[in-house]
Each structure stands twice: as C-alpha cells, then as structure tokens.
N, C-alpha and C. Protein backbone atom coordinates (compact mmCIF):
# COMPACT_ATOMS: atom_id res chain seq x y z
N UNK A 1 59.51 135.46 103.35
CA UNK A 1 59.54 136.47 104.37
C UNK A 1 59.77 137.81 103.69
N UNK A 2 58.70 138.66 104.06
CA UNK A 2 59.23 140.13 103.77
C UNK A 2 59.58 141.04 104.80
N UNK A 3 60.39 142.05 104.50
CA UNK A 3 60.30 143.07 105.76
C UNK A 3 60.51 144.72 104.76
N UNK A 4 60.68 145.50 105.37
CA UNK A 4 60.45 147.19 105.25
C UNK A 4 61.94 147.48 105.98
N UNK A 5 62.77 147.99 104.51
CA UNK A 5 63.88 148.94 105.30
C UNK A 5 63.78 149.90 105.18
N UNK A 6 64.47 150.58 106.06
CA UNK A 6 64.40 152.53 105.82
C UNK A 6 65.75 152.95 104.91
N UNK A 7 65.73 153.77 104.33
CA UNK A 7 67.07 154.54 103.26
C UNK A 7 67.91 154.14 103.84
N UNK A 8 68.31 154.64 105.28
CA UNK A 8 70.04 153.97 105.09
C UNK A 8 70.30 152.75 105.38
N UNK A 9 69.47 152.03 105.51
CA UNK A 9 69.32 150.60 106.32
C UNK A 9 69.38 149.80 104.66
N UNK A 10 68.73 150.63 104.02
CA UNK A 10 69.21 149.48 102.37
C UNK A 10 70.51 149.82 101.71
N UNK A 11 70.69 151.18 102.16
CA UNK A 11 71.87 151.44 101.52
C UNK A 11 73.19 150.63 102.35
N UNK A 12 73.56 150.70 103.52
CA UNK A 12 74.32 149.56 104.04
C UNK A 12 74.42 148.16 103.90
N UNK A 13 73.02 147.75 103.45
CA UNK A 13 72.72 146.70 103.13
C UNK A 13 73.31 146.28 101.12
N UNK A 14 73.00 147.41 101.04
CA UNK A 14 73.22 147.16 99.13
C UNK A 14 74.92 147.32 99.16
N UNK A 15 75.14 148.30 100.18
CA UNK A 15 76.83 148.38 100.13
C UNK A 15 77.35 147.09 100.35
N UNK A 16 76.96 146.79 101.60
CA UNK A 16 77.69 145.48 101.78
C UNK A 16 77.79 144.39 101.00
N UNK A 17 76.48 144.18 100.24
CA UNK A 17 76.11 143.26 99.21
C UNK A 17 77.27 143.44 98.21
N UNK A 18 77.00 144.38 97.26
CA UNK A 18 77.91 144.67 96.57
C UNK A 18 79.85 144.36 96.51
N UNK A 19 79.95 144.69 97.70
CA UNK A 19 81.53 144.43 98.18
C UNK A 19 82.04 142.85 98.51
N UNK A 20 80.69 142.24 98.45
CA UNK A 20 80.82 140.96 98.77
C UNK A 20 80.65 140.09 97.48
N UNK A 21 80.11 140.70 96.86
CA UNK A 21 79.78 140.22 95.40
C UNK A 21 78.32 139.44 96.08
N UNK A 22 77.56 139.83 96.18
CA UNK A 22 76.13 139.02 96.79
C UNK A 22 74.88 140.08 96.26
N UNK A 23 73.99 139.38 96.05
CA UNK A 23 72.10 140.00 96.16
C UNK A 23 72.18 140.19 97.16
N UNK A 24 71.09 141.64 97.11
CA UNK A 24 70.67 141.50 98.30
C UNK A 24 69.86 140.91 99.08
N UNK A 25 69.10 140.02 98.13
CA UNK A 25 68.93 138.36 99.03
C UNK A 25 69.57 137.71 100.03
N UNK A 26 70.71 137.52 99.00
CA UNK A 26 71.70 136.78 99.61
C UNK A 26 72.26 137.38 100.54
N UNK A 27 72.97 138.85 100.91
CA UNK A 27 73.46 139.51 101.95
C UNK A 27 72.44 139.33 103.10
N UNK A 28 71.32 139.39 102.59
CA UNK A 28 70.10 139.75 104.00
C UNK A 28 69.99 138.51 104.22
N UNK A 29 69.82 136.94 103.50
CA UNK A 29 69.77 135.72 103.96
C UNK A 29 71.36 135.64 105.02
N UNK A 30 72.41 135.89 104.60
CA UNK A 30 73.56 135.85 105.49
C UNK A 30 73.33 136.41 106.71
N UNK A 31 72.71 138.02 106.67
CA UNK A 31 72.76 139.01 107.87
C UNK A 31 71.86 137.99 109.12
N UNK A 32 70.77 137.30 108.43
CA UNK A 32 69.63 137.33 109.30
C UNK A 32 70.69 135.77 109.92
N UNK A 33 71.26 134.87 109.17
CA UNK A 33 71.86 133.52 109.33
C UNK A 33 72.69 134.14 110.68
N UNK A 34 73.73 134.72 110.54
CA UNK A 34 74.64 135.44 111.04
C UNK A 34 74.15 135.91 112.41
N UNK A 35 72.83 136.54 112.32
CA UNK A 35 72.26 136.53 113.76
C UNK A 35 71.45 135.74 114.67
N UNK A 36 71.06 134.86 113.61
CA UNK A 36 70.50 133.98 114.41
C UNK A 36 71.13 133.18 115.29
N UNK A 37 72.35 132.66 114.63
CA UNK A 37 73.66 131.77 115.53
C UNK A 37 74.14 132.88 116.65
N UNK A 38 74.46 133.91 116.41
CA UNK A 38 74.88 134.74 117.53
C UNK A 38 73.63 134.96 118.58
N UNK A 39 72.91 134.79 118.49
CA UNK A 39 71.81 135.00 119.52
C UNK A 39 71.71 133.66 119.76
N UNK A 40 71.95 132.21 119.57
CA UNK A 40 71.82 131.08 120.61
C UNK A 40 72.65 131.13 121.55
N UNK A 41 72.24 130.18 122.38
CA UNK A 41 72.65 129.79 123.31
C UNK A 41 73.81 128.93 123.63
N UNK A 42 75.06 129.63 124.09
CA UNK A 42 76.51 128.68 123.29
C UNK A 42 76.14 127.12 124.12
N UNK A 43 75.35 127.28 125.12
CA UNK A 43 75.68 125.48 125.67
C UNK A 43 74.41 124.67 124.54
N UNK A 44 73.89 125.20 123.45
CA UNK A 44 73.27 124.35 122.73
C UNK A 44 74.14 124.38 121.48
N UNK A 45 75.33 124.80 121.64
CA UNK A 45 76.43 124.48 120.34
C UNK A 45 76.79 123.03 120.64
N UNK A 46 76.98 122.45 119.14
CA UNK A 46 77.34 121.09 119.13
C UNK A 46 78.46 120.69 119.70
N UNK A 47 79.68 121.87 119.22
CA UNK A 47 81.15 121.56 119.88
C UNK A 47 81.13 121.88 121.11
N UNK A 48 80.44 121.93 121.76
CA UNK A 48 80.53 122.14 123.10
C UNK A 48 79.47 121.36 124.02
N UNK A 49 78.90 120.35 123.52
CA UNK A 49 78.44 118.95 123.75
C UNK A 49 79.68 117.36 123.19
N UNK A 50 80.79 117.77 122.80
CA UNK A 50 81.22 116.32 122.24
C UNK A 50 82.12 116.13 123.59
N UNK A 51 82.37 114.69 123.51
CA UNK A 51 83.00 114.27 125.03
C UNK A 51 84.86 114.13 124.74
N UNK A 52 85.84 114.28 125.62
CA UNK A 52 87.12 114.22 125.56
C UNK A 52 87.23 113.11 124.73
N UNK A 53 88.53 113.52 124.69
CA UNK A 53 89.04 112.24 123.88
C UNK A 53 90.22 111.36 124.36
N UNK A 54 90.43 110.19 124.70
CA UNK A 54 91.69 110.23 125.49
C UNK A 54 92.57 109.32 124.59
N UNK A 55 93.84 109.61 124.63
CA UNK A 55 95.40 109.81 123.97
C UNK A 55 95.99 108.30 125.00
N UNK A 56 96.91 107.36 123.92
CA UNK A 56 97.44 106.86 124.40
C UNK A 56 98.58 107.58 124.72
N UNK A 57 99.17 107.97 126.50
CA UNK A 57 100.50 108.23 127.11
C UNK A 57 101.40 107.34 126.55
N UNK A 58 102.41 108.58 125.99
CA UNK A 58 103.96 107.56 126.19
C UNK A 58 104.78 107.69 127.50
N UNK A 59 105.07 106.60 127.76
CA UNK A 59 105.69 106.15 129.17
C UNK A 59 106.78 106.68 128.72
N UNK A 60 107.82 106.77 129.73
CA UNK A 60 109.32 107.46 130.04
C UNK A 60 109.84 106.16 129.55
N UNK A 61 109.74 105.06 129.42
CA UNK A 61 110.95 104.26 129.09
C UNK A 61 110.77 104.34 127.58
N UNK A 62 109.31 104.51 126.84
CA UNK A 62 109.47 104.70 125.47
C UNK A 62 109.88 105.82 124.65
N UNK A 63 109.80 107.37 125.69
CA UNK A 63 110.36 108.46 125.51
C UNK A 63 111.69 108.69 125.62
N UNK A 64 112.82 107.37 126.78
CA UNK A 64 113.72 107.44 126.66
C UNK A 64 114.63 106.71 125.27
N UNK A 65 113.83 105.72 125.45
CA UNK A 65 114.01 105.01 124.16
C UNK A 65 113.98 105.51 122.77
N UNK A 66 113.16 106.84 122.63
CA UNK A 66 113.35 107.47 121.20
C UNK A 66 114.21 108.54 121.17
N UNK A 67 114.68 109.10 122.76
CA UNK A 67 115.90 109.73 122.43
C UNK A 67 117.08 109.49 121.96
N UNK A 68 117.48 108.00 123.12
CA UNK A 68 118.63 107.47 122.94
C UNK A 68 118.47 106.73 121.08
N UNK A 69 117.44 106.66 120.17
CA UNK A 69 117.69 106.24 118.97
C UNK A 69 117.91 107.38 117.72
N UNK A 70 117.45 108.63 118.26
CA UNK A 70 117.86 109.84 117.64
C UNK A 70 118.94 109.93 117.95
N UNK A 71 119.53 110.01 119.08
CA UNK A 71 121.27 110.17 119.32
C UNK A 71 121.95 109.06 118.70
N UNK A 72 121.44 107.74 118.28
CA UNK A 72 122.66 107.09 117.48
C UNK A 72 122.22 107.65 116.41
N UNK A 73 120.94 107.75 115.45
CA UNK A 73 121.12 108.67 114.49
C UNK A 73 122.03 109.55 114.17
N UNK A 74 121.89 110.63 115.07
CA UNK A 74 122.46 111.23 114.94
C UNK A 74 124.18 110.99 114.28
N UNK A 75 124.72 110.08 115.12
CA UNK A 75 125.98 109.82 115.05
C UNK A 75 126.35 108.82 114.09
N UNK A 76 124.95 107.96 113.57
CA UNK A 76 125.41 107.26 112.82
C UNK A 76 125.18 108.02 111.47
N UNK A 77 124.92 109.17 111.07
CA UNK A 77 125.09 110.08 110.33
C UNK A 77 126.21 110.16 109.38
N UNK A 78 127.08 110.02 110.19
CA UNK A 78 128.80 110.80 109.57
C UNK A 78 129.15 109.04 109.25
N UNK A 79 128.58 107.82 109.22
CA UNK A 79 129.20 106.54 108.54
C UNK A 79 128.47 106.84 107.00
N UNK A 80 129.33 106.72 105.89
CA UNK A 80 128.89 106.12 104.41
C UNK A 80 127.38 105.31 104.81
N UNK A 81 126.56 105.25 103.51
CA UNK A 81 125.44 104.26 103.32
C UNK A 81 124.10 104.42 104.80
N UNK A 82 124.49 105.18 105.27
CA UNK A 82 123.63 105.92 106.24
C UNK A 82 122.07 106.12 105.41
N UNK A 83 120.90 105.13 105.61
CA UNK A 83 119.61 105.88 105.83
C UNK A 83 118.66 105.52 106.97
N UNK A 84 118.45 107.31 107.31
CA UNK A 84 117.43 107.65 108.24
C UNK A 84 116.40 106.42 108.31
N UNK A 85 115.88 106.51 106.45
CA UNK A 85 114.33 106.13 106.32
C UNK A 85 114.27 104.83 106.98
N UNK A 86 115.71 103.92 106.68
CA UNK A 86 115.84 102.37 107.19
C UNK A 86 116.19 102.23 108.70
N UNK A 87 116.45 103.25 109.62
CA UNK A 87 116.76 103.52 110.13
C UNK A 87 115.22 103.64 111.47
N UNK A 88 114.63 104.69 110.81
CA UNK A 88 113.22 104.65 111.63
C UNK A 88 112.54 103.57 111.35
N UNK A 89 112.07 103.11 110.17
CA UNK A 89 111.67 101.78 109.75
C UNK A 89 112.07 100.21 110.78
N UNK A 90 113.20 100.32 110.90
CA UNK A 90 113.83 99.31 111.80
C UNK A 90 113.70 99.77 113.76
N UNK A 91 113.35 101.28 113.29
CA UNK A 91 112.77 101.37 115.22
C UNK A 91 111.38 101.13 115.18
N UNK A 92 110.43 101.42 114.25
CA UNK A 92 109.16 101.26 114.51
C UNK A 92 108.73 99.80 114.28
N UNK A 93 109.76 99.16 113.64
CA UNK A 93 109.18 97.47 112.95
C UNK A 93 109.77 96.79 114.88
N UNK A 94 110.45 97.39 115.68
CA UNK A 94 111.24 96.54 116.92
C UNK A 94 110.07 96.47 118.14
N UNK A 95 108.76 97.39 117.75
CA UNK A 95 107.69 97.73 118.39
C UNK A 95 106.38 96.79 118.10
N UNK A 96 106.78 96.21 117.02
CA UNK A 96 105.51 95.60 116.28
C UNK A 96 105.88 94.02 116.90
N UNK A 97 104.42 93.47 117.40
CA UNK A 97 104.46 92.05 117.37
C UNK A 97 103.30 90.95 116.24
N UNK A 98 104.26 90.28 116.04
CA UNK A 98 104.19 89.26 114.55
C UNK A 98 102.88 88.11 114.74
C-alpha cells in the first residue's frame, strides 16, 4: 500500500515515530492498525460475545463456618506450637471426601 502525505502530516508522523523508537513503517502500520479497531463495530468485539460464567455460591453455613475457624485461630494463637499452616490444612482436609 502506498499513500501521499502533505509536510506536516509526515512531520507528525516522523515525530511520533521517532519518540516511539519506530519506522515510519512501523508508526503508520500502528496508526492505520489503531484505526481500524476504533472504527469497528464494538458488538463484533470478541469480549463482548463470550457467555457468563457461573461461580460456585458459598452458603451461610459454610461462611459461618470459616468465621467461627478464624476466631479459634485467632485465639489459638497465644498457645506455644501454634501453626496456622496445620491449622487451615486440617479445615480444608474436614471438607474433602475419601
């Protein structure tokens, strides 16, 4: 593809190039890229064709259930030989079936 710029139309063009570290190939391959996407049509964008996604809900008895195990955390804190890591490990292994 060729086209015809006028003086200040290359000089903006060579500026920009320049500041970008680009040819002006490359700036004018970007400029023209750059407009082409802005001139579609956003309902033929991909992200705006993909379908929901749906989330397993946590129920209130499992939300209550991870409070009340942060609050013995919590408290079981201040005993010697205290770990968290064995601690969550042993709430998430009470969830699992064998």
């Amino acid at each position: 593809m060729r086209t015809d710029l006028g003086e200040k139309e290359y000089e903006m063009l060579s500026a920009v190039a320049r500041d970008e570290g680009l040819t002006i190939k490359e700036a004018a391959r970007k400029a023209l890229v750059e407009w082409s996407v802005s001139a579609l049509d956003i309902r033929e964008d991909p992200l705006f064709r993909l379908k929901p996604v749906r989330f397993k809900a946590v129920g209130r008895r499992k939300m209550r259930e991870a409070s009340e195990t942060m609050d013995r955390l919590r408290e079981s804190t201040k005993l010697s030989g205290w770990s968290g890591v064995k601690e969550i490990r042993k709430w998430r292994g009470a969830g699992k079936k064998s």
